[in-house]
C-alpha atoms as a PDB file:
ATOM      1  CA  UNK A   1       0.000   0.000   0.000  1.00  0.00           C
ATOM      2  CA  UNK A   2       1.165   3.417  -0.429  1.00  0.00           C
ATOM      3  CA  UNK A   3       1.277   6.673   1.858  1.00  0.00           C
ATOM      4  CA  UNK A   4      -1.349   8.005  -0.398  1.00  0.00           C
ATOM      5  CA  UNK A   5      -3.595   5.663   0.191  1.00  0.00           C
ATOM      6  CA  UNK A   6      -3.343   5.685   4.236  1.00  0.00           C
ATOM      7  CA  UNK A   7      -5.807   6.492   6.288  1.00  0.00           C
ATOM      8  CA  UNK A   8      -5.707   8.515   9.058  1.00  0.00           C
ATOM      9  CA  UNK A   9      -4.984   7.805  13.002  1.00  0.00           C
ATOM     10  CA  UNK A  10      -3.854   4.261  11.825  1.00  0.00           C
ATOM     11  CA  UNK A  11      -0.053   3.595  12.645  1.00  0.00           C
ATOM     12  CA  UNK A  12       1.820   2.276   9.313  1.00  0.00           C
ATOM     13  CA  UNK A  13       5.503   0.902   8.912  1.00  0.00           C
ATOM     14  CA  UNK A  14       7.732   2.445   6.176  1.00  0.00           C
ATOM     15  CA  UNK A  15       8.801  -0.354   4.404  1.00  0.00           C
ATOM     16  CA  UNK A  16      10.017   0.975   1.399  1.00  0.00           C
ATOM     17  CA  UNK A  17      10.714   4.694  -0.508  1.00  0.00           C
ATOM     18  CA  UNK A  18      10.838   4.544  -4.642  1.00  0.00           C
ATOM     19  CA  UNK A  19      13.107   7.455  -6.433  1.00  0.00           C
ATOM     20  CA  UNK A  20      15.848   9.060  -6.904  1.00  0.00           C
ATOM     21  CA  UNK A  21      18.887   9.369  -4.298  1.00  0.00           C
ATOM     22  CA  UNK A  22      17.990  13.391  -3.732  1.00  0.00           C
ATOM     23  CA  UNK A  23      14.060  12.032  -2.498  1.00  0.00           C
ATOM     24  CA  UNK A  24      15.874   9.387  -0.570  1.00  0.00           C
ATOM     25  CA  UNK A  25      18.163  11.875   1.356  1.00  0.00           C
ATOM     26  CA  UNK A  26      15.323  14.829   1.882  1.00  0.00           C
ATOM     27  CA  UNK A  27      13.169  11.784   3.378  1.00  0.00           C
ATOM     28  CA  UNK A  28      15.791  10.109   5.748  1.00  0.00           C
ATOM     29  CA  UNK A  29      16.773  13.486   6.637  1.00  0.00           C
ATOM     30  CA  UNK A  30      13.521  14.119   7.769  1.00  0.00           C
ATOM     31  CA  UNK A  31      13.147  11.104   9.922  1.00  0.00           C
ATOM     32  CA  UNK A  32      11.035   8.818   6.983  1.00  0.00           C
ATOM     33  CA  UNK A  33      13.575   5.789   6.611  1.00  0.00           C
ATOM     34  CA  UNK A  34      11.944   1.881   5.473  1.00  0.00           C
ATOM     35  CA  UNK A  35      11.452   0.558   9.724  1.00  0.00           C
ATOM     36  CA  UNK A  36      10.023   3.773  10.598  1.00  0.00           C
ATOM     37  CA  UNK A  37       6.491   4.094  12.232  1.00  0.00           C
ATOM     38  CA  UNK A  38       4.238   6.481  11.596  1.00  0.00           C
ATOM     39  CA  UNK A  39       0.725   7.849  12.134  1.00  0.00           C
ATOM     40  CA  UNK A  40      -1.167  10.179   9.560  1.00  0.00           C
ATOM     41  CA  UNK A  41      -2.558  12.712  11.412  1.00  0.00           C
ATOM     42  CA  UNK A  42      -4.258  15.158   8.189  1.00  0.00           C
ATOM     43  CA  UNK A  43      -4.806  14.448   4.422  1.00  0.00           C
ATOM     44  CA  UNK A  44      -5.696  17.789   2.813  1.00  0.00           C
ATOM     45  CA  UNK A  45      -8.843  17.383   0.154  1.00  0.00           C
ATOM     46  CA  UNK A  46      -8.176  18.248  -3.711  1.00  0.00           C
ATOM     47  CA  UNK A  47      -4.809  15.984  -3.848  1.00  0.00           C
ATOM     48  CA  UNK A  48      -3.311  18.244  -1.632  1.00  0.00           C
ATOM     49  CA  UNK A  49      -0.164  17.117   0.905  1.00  0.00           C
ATOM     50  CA  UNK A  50      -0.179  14.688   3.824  1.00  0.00           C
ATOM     51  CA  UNK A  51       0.945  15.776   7.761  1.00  0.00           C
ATOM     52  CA  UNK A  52       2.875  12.352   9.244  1.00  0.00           C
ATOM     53  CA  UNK A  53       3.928  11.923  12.867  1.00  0.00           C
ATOM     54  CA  UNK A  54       7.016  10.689  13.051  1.00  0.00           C
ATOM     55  CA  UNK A  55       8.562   9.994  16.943  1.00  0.00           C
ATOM     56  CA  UNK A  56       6.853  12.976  17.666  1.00  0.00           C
ATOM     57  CA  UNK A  57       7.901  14.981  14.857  1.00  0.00           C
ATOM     58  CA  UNK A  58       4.828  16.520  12.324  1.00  0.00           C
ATOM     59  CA  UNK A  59       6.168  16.219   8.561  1.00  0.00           C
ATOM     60  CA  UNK A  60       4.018  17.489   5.443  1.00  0.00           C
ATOM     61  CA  UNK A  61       4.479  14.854   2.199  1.00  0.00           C
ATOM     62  CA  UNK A  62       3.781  16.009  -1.004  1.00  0.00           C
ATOM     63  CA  UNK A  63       1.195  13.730  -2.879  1.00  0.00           C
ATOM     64  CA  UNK A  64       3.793  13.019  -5.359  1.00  0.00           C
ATOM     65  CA  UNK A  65       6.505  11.972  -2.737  1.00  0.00           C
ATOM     66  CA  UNK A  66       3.659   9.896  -0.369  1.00  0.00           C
ATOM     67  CA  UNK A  67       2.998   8.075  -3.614  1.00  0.00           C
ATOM     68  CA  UNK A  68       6.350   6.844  -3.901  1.00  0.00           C
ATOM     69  CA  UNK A  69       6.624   5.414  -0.038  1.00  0.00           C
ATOM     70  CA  UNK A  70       5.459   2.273   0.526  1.00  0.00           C
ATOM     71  CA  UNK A  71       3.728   1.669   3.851  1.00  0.00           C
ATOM     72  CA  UNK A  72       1.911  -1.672   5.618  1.00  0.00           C
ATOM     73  CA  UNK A  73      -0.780  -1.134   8.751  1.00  0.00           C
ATOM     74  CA  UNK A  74       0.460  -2.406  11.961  1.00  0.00           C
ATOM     75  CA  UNK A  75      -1.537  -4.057  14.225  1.00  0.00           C
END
């Protein structure tokens, strides 16, 4: 499943992130590496960007970039 397609207040694992090695770096810079766990707190209507919690941290994704990362629920 991707980011995209997440629904919110459900905790998800990062387990993968497609792209290019400058999308890679932003990402892991940012706290989004593949083991991560994270929590989608707001998806904005109209296709527009995504607000993540990760440990604690609130990070807006761009649909493009949340369409690249792939994602599975934990329960």
């Amino acid at each position: 499943m991707k980011l995209e397609d997440g629904k919110k207040n459900i905790k998800y694992k990062i387990l993968s992130i497609e792209g290019g090695c400058r999308s890679k770096d932003r990402l892991i810079k940012l706290g989004l590496i593949p083991g991560s766990i994270i929590t989608i707190e707001r998806s904005a209507p109209l296709k527009g960007p995504f607000m993540v919690d990760v440990s604690g941290s609130k990070i807006v994704v761009g649909r493009g970039i949340a369409s690249r990362i792939d994602i599975e629920e934990i329960f």
